[in-house]
Protein backbone atom coordinates (compact mmCIF):
# COMPACT_ATOMS: atom_id res chain seq x y z
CA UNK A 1 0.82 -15.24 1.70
CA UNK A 2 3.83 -17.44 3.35
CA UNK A 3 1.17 -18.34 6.09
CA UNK A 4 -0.78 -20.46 3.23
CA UNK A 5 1.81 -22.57 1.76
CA UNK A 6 0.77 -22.45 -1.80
CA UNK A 7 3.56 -23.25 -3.72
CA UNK A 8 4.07 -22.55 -7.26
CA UNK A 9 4.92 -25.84 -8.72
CA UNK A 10 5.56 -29.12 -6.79
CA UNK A 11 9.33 -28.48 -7.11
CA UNK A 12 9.75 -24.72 -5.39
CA UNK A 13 7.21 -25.52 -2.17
CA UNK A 14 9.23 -22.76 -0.23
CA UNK A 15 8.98 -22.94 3.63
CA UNK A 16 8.59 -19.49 4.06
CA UNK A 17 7.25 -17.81 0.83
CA UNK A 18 4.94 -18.71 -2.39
CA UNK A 19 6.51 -16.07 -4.34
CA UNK A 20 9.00 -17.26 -6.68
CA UNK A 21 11.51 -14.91 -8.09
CA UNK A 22 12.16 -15.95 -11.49
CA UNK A 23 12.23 -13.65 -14.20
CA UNK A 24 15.75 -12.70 -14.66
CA UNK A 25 15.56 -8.42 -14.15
CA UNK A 26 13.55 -5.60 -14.89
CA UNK A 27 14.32 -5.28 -18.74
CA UNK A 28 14.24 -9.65 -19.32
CA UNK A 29 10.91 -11.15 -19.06
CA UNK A 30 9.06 -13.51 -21.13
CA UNK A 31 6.55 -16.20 -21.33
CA UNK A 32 8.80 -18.62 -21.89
CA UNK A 33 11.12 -17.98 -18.88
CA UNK A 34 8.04 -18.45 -16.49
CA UNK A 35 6.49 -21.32 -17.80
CA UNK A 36 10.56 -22.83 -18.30
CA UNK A 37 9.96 -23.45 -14.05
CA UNK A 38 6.40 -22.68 -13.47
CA UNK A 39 5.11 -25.69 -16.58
CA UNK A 40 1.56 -25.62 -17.96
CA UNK A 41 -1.71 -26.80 -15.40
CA UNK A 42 -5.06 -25.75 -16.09
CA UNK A 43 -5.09 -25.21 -12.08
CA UNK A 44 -2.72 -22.48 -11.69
CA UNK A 45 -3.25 -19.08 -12.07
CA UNK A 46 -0.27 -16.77 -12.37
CA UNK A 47 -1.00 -13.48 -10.96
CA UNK A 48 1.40 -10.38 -11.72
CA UNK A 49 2.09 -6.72 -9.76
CA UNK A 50 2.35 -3.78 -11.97
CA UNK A 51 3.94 -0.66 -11.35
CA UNK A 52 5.19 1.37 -14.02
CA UNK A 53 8.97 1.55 -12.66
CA UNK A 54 8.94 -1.99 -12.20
CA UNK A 55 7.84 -3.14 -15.73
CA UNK A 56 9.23 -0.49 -17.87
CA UNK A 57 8.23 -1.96 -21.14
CA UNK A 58 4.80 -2.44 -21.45
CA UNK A 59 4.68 -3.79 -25.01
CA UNK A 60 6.82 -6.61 -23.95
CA UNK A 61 4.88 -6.86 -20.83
CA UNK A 62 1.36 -7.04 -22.73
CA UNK A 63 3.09 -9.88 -25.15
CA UNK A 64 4.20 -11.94 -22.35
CA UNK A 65 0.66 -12.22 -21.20
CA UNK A 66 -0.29 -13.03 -24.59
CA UNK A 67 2.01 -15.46 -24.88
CA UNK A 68 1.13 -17.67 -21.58
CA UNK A 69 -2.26 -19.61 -22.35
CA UNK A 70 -2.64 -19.88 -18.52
CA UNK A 71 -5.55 -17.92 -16.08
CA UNK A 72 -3.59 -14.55 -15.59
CA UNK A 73 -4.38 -11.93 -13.27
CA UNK A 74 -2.59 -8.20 -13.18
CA UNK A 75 -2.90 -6.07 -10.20
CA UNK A 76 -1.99 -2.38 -10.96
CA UNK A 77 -0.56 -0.68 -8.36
CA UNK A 78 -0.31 2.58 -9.82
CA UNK A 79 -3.46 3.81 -12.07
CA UNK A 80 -5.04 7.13 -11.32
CA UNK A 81 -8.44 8.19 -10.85
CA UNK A 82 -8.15 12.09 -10.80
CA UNK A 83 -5.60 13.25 -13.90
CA UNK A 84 -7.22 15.56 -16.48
CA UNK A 85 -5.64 13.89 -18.82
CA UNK A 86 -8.58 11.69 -20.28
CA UNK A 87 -12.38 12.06 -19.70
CA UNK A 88 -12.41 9.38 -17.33
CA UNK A 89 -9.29 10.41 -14.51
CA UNK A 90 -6.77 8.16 -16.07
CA UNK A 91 -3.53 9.25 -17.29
CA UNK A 92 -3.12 8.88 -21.38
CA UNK A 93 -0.01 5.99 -20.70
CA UNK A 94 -2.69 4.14 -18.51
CA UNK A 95 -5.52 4.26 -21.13
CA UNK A 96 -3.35 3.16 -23.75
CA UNK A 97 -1.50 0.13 -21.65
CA UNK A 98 -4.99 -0.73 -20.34
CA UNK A 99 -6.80 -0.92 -24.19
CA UNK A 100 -3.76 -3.25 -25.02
CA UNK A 101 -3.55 -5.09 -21.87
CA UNK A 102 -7.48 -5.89 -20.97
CA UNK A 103 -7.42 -8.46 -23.85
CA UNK A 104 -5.30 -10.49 -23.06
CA UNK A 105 -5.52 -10.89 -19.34
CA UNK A 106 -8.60 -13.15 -17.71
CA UNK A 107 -8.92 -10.06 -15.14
CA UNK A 108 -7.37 -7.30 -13.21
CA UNK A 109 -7.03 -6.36 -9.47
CA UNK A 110 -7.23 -2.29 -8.40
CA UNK A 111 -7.17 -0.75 -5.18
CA UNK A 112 -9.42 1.79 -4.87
CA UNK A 113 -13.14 2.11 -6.24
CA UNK A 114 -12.21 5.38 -7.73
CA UNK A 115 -9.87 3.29 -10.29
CA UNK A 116 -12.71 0.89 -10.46
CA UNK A 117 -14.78 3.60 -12.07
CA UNK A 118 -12.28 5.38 -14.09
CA UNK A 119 -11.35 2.11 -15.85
CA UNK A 120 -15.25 0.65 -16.40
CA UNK A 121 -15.92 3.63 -17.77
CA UNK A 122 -13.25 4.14 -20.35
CA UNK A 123 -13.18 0.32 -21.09
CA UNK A 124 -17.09 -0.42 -20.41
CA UNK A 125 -16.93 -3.93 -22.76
CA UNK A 126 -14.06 -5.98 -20.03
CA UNK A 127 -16.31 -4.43 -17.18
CA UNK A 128 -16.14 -8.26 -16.03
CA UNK A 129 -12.55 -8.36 -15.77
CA UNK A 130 -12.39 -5.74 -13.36
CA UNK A 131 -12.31 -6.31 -9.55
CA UNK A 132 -11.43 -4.33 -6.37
CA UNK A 133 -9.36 -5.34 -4.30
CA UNK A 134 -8.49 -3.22 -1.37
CA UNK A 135 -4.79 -2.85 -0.20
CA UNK A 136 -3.70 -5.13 2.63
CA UNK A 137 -3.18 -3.65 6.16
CA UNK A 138 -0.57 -5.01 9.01
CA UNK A 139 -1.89 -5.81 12.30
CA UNK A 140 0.38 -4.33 15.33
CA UNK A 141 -1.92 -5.13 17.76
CA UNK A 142 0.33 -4.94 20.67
CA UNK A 143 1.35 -1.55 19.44
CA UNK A 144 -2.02 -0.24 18.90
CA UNK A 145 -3.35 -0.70 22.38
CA UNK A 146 0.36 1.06 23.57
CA UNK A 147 -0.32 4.39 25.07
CA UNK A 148 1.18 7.32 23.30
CA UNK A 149 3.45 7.60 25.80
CA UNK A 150 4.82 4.56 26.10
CA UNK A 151 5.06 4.78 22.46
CA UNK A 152 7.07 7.71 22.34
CA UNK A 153 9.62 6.65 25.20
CA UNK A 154 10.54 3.68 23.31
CA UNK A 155 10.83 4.84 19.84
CA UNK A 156 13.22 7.63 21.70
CA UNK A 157 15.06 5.04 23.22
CA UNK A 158 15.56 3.11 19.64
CA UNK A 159 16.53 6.67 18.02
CA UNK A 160 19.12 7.47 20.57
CA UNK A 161 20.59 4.15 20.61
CA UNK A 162 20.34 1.54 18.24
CA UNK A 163 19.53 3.61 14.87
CA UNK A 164 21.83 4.61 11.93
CA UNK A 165 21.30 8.10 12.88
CA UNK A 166 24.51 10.60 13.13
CA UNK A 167 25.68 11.34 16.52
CA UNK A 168 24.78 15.50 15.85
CA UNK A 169 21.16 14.24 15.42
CA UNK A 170 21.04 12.13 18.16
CA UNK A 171 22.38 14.53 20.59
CA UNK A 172 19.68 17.28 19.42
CA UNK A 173 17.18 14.27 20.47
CA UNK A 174 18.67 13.97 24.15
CA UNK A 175 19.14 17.35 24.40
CA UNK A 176 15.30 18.60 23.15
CA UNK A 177 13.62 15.83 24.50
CA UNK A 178 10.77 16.06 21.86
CA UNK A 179 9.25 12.14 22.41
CA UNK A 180 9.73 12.60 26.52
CA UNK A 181 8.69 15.72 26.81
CA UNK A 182 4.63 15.15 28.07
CA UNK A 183 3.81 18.84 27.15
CA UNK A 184 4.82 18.77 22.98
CA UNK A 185 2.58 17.44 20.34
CA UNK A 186 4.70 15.68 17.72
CA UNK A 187 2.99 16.23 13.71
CA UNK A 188 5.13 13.39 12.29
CA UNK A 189 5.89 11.90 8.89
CA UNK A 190 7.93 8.86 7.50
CA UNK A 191 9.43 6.76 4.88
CA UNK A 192 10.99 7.28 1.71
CA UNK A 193 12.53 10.42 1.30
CA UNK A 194 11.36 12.10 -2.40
CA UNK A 195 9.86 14.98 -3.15
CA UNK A 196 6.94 13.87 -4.18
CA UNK A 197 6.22 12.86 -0.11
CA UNK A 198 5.97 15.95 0.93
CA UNK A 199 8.10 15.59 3.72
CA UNK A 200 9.05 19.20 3.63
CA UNK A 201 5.32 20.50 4.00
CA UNK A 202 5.55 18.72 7.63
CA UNK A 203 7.45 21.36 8.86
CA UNK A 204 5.42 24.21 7.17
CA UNK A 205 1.99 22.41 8.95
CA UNK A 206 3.93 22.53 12.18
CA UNK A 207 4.59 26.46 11.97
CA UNK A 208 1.38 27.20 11.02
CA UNK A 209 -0.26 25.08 13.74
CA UNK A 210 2.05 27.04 16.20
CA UNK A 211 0.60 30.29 14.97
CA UNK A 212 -2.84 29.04 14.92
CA UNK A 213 -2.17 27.41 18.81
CA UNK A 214 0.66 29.66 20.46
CA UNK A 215 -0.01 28.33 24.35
CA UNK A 216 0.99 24.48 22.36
CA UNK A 217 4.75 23.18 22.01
CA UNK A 218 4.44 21.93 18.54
CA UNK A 219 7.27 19.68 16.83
CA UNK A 220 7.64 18.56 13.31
CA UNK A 221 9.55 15.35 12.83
CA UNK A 222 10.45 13.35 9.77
CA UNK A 223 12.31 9.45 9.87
CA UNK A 224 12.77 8.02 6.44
CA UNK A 225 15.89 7.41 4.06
CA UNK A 226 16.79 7.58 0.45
CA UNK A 227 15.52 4.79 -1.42
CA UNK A 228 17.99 4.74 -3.97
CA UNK A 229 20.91 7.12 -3.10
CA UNK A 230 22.09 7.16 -6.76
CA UNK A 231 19.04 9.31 -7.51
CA UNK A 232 20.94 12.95 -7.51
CA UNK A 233 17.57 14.96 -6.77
CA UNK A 234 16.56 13.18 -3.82
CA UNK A 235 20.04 13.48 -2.38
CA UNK A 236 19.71 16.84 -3.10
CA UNK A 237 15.77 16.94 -1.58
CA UNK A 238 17.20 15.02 1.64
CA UNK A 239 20.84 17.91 1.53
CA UNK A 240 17.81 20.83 1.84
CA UNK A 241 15.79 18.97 4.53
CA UNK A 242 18.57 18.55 6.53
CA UNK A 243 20.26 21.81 6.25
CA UNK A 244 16.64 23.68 6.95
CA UNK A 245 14.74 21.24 9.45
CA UNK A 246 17.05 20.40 12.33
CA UNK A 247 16.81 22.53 15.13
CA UNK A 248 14.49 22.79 18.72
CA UNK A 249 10.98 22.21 17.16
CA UNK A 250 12.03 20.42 13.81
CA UNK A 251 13.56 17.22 13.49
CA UNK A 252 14.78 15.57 10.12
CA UNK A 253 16.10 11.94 11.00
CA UNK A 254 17.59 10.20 8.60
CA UNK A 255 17.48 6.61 9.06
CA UNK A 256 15.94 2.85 7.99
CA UNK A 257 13.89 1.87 10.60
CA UNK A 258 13.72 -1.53 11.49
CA UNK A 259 10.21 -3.57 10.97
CA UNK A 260 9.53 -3.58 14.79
CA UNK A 261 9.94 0.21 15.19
CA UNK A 262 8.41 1.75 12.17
CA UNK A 263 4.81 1.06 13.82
CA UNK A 264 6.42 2.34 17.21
CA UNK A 265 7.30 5.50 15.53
CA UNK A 266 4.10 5.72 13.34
CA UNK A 267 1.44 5.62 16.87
CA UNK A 268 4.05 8.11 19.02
CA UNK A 269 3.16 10.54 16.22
CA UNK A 270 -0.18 12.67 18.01
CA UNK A 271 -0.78 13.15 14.07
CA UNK A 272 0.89 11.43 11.16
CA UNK A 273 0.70 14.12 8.90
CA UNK A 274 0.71 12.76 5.18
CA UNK A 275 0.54 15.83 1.80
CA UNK A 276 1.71 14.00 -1.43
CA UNK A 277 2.22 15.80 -4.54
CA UNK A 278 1.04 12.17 -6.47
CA UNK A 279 0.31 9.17 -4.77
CA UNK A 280 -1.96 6.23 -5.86
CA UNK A 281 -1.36 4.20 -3.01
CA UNK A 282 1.00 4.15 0.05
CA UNK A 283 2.43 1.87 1.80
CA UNK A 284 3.08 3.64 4.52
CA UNK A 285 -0.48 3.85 4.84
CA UNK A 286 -0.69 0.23 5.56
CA UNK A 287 1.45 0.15 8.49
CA UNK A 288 0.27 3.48 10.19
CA UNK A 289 -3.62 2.15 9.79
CA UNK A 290 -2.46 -1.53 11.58
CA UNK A 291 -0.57 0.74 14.37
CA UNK A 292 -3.36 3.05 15.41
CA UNK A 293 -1.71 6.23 14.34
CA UNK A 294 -4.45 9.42 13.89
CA UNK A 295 -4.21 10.20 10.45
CA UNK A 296 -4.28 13.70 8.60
CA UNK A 297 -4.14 13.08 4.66
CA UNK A 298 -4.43 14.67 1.93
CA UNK A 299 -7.14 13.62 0.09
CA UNK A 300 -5.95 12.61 -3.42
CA UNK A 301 -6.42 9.51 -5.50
CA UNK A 302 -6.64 6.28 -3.59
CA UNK A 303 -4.50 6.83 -0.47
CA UNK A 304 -7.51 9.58 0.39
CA UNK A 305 -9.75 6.82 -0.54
CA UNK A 306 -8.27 4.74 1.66
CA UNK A 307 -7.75 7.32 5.04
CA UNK A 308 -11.49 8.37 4.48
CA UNK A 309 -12.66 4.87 4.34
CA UNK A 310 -10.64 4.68 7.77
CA UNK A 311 -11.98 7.39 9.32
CA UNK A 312 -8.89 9.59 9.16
CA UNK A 313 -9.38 12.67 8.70
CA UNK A 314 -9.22 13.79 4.86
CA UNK A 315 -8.65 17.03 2.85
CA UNK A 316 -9.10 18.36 -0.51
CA UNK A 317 -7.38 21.54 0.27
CA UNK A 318 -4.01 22.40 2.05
CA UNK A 319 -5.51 25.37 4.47
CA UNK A 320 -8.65 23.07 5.56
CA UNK A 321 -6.36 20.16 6.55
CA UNK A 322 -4.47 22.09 8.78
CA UNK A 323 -7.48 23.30 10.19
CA UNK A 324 -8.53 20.07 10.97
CA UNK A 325 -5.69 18.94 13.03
CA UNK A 326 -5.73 22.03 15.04
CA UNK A 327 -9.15 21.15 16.24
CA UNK A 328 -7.10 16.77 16.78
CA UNK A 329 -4.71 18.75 18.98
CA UNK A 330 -7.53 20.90 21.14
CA UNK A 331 -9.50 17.33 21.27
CA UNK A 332 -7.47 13.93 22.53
CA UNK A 333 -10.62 12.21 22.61
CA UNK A 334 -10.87 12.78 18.83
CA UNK A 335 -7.98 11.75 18.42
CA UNK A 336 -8.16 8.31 20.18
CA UNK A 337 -11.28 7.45 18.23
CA UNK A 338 -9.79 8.37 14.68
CA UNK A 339 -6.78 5.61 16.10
CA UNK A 340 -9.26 3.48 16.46
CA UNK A 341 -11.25 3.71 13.32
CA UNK A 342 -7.93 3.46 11.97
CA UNK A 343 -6.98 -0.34 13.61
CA UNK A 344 -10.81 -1.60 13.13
CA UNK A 345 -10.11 -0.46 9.34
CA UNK A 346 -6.79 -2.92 9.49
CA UNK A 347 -8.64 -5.42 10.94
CA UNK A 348 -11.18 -5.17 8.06
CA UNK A 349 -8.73 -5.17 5.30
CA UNK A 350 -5.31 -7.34 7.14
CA UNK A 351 -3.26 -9.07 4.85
CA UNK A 352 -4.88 -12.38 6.16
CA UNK A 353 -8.26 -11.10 4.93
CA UNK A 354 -7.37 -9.82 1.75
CA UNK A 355 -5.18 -12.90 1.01
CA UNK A 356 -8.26 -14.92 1.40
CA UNK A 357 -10.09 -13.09 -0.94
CA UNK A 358 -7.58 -13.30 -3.61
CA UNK A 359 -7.69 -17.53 -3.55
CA UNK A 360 -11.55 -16.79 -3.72
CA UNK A 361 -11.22 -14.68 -7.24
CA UNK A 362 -8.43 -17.24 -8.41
CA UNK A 363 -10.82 -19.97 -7.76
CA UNK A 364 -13.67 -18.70 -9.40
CA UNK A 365 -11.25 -17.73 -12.39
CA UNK A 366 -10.13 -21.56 -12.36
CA UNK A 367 -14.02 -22.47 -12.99
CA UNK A 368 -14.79 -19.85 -15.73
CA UNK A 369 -11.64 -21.13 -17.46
CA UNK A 370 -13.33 -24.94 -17.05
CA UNK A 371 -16.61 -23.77 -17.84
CA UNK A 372 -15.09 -21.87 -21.50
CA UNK A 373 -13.24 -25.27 -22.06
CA UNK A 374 -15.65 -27.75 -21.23
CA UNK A 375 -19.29 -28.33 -23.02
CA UNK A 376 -21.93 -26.82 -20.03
CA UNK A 377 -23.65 -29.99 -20.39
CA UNK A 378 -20.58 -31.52 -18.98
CA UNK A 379 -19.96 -29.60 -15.68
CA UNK A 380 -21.03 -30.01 -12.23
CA UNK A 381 -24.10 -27.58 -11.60
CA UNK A 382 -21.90 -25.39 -9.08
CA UNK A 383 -20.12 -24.38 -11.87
CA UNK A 384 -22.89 -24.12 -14.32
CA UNK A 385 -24.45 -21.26 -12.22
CA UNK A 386 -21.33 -19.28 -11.54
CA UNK A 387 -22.92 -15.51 -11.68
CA UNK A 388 -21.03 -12.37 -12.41
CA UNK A 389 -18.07 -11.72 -10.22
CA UNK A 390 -18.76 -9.04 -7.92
CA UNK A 391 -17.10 -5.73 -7.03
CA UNK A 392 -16.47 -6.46 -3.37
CA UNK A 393 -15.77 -10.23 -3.15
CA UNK A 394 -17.13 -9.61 0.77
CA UNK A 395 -15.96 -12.19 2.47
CA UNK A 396 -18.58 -13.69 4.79
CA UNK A 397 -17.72 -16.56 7.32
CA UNK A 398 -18.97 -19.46 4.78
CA UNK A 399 -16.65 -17.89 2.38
CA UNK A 400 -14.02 -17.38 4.15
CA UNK A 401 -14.07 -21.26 4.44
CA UNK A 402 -14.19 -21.67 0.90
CA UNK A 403 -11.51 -19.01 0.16
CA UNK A 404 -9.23 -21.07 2.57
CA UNK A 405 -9.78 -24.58 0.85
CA UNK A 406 -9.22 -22.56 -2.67
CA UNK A 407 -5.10 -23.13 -1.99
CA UNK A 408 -5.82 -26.59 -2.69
CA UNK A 409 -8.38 -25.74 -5.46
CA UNK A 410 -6.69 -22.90 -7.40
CA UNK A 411 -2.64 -22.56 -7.03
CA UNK A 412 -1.87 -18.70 -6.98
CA UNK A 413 1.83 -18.11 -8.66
CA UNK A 414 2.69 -14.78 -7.70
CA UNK A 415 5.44 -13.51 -10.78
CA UNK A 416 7.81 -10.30 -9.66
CA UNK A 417 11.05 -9.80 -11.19
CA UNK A 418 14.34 -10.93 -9.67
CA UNK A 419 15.88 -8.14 -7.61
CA UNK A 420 13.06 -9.28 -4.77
CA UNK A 421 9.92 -7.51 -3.57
């Protein structure tokens, strides 16, 4: 959103960002300490991201939105679709937030149209509040159209060089070769290192791949870091990868990549291999889409929304995924159009685009607020014939112009708490 200027109040116009950081910390939030900067304006609409481990008390969370007679919008990063828990796929802590929060919020933002469903369903009479909005995509253009190749040299050359890594892991890099070599196929993962990411299952693709294609020189690498190294079972998670996976064929480097090299290392992968245990979204997902990378998922909640949406290939079941990337290896030309479903998918859905569409929904949220507040008789007939909001909000080239002009119409205040994105 920094490319649109909006600014949250005429005060904190920010050069480079429209997201203002003002609630204190994770555990001190209120109405009052947002509107204390932000002020009333019947123009604004203050639009929060949900996570579970972000807000961690949902009571208080639901009262704050209560408490703040301005247009609100939630997005909710991380509902389900598939639990057994309830009837409808959600988890029980979902339902119950969602019966509690759905009142008093003018509408909420999901992902994937699997959450869609699952939360129509259960909460049929706020049907109207409900809108998808798909996850935003970067654009690495420059990367995308990079051979493989060229891909892989330079991410080696970044590895070797410039990373965090430890000197033992960087010498088993120059000494095995594994992005030079032309002759090995690299099944590849990344990001944050938790269980949960499946990073070890990488490895056990890789060996069965090797079994399945023994004339192949397969290799299994892994870049990521601990997110929070004060987290004892992930140190522990990363302590096992690294004991187990370092050695001619497997490769566990851990390291941050930089923002210019995680799509380098995300289209050197021949297949970004991706089996979560649980996993609404991923934002991983959004940067390997944008840089081309062939895409094995599972398929599970909305990230395997998302990959089968891009044309990635898309599983169900363990033994049938793997089977599916032996036949990517055997077939490069399946592989290069999967890339490119991938980027035309990121073009589809770029940050740009999706930005664009939220200023559309907080626009028409600004006239349904005039419309409740104002006698009909009194409005101009635009807004007298304002229909249902749809599910899509497709953005056609006429609205795309009125989606741009809505940062002057409707001022978005995006609300996260103060220890930054």
């Amino acid at each position: 959103m920094a490319d649109y200027g909006v600014p949250l109040n005429d005060d904190l116009a920010l050069p480079t960002t429209s997201v203002w950081y003002g609630i204190p910390s994770r555990d001190d939030f209120s109405a009052s300490s947002i509107l204390e900067v932000l002020g009333p304006n019947e123009d604004q609409v203050i639009w929060f991201q949900h996570e579970f481990g972000i807000w961690r008390d949902n009571a208080r969370f639901v009262k704050m939105l209560r408490d703040l007679n301005e247009t609100k919008v939630v997005t909710l990063h991380s509902l389900h679709f598939q639990s057994s828990e309830t009837p409808y796929g959600l988890c029980r802590k979902e339902s119950s937030f969602l019966q509690f929060l759905l009142p008093n919020t003018d509408a909420i933002t999901v992902f994937s149209d699997g959450v869609y469903r699952a939360v129509t369903q259960a909460f049929p009479e706020y049907i109207d509040k409900v809108h998808v909005l798909k996850h935003g995509t970067h654009l690495y253009p420059g990367v995308a159209r990079m051979s493989r190749a060229e891909a892989k040299a330079r991410i080696h050359g970044y590895l070797i060089g410039e990373s965090g890594l430890d000197e033992a892991s960087k010498g088993n890099l120059r000494q095995q070769r594994v992005f030079l070599d032309p002759d090995t196929m690299i099944i590849g993962g990344a990001g944050f290192i938790h269980a949960s990411k499946g990073a070890d299952l990488i490895y056990q693709a890789r060996n069965e791949l090797q079994q399945m294609l023994p004339r192949k020189k397969i290799a299994a690498v892994y870049v990521g870091f601990l997110r929070q190294v004060d987290i004892s079972r992930d140190r522990e998670y990363a302590a096992e990868l690294r004991a187990n996976h370092n050695s001619a064929d497997e490769f566990f480097l851990e390291t941050y990549l930089p923002e210019d090299m995680l799509p380098l290392l995300l289209r050197a992968f021949d297949v970004y291999f991706y089996w979560p245990s649980d996993c609404t979204q991923s934002g991983i997902m959004a940067h390997a889409l944008g840089a081309g990378a062939t895409i094995a998922c599972r398929d599970i909640e909305g990230v395997g929304e998302t990959v089968r949406m891009a044309g990635g290939l898309t599983y169900a079941d363990f033994g049938q995924l793997i089977y599916g990337v032996k036949q990517l290896m055997l077939n490069s030309g399946l592989r290069d159009e999967l890339s490119a479903r991938a980027v035309r998918y990121a073009e589809e859905f770029s940050w740009r685009n999706q930005a664009l569409k939220h200023f559309e929904l907080a626009e028409l949220l600004c006239r349904l607020r005039v419309r409740r507040l104002v006698p009909t008789s009194h409005l101009p007939l635009d807004v007298q014939t304002i229909g249902k909001p749809s599910l899509d909000l497709a953005l056609s080239a006429s609205r795309l112009n009125t989606a741009s002009r809505s940062a002057g119409a409707a001022g978005i205040s995006a609300v996260s708490y103060g220890g930054g994105p």
